[in-house]
C-alpha atoms as a PDB file:
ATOM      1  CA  UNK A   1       0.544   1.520  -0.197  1.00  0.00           C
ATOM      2  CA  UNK A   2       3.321   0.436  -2.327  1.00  0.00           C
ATOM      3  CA  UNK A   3       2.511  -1.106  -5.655  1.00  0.00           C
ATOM      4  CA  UNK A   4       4.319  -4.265  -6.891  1.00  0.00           C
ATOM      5  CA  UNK A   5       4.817  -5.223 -10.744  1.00  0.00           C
ATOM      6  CA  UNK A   6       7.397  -6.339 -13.574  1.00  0.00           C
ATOM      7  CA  UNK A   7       8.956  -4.002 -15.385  1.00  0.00           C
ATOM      8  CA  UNK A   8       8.137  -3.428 -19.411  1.00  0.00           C
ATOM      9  CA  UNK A   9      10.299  -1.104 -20.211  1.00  0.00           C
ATOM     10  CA  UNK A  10      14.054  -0.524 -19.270  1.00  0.00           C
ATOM     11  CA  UNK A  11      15.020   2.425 -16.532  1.00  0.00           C
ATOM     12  CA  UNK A  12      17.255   4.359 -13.979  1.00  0.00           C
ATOM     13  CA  UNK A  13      16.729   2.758 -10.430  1.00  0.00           C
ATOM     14  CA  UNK A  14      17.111   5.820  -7.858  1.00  0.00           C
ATOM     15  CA  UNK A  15      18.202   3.705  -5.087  1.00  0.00           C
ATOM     16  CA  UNK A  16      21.254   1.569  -6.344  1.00  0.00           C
ATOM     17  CA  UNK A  17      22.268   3.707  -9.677  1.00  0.00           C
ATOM     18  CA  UNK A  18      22.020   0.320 -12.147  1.00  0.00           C
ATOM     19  CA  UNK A  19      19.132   0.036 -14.760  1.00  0.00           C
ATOM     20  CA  UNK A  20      15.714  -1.876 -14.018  1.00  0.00           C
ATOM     21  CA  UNK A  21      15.618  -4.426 -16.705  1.00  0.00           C
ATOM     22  CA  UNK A  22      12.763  -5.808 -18.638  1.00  0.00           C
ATOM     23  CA  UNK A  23      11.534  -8.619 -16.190  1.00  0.00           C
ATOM     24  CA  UNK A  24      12.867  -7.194 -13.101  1.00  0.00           C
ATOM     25  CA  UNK A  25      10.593  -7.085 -10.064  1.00  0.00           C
ATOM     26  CA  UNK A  26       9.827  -3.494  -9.520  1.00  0.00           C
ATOM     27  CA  UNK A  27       8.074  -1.240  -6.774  1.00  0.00           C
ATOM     28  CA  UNK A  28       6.903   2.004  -6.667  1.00  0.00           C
ATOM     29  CA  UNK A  29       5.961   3.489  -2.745  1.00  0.00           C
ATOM     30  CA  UNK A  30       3.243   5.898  -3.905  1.00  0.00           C
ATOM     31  CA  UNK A  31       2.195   7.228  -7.312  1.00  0.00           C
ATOM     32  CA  UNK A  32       4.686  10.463  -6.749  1.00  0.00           C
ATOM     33  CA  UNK A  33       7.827   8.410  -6.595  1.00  0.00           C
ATOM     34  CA  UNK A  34       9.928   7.118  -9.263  1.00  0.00           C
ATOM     35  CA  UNK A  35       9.988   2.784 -10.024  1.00  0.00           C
ATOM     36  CA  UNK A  36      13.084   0.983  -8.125  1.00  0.00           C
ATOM     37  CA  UNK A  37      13.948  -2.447  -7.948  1.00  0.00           C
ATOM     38  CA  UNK A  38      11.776  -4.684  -5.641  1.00  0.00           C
ATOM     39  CA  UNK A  39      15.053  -6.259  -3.986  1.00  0.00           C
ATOM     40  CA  UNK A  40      16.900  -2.787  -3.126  1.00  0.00           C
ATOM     41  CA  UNK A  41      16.637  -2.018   0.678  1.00  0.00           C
ATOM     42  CA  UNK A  42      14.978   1.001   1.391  1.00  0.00           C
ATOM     43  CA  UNK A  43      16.353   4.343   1.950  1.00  0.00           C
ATOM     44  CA  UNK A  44      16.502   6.402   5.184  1.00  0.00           C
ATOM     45  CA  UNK A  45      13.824   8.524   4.366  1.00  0.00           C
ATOM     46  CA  UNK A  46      11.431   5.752   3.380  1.00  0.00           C
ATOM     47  CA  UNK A  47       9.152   4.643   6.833  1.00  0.00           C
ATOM     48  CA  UNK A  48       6.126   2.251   7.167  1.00  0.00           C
ATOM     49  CA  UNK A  49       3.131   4.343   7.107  1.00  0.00           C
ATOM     50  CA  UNK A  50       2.394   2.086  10.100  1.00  0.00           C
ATOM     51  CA  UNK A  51       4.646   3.582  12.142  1.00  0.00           C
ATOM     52  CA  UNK A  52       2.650   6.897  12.220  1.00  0.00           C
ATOM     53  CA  UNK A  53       1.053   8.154  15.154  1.00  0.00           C
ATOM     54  CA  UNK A  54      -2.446   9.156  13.978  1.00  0.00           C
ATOM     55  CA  UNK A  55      -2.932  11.712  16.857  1.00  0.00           C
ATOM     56  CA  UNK A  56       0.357  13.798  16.574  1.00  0.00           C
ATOM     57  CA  UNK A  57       1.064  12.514  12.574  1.00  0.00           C
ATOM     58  CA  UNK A  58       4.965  11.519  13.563  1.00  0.00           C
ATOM     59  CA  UNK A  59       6.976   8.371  12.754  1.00  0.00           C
ATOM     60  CA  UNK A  60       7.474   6.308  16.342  1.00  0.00           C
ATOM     61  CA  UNK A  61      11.130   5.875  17.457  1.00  0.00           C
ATOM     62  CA  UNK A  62      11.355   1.866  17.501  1.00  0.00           C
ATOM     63  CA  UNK A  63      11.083   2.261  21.242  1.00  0.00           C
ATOM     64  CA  UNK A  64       7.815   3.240  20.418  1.00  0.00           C
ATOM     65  CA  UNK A  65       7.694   6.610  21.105  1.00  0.00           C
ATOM     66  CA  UNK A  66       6.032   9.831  19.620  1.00  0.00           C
ATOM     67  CA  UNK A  67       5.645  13.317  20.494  1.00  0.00           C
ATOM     68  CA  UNK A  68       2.686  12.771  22.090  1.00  0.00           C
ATOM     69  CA  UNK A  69       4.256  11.509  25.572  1.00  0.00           C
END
């Protein structure tokens, strides 16, 4: 679960290279990643934990699909 906040303090965002400001809406996809701006798209690596399979743990193609079939 991704947490949502404004940012105190000034910092790198990893995703588009500029600094978070004071004020800026930041997010922050689990505790082990770093703060990025709330209005950067996400990366190719990032997925919706939705999209999981809970019996074989993989992310579904958007046809649905897992490596369960």
């Amino acid at each position: 679960m991704s947490t949502l906040t404004v940012a105190q303090h000034p910092a790198p965002c990893p995703d588009c290279d500029t600094w978070i400001q004071v004020g800026d809406r930041i997010t922050r996809p689990n505790p082990f990643e770093s703060w990025r701006h709330a209005s950067c798209s996400r990366t190719k690596f990032d997925f919706d934990p939705a999209t999981v399979c809970p019996d074989c743990f993989t992310v579904r193609a958007t046809t649905g699909a897992c490596n369960c079939a």
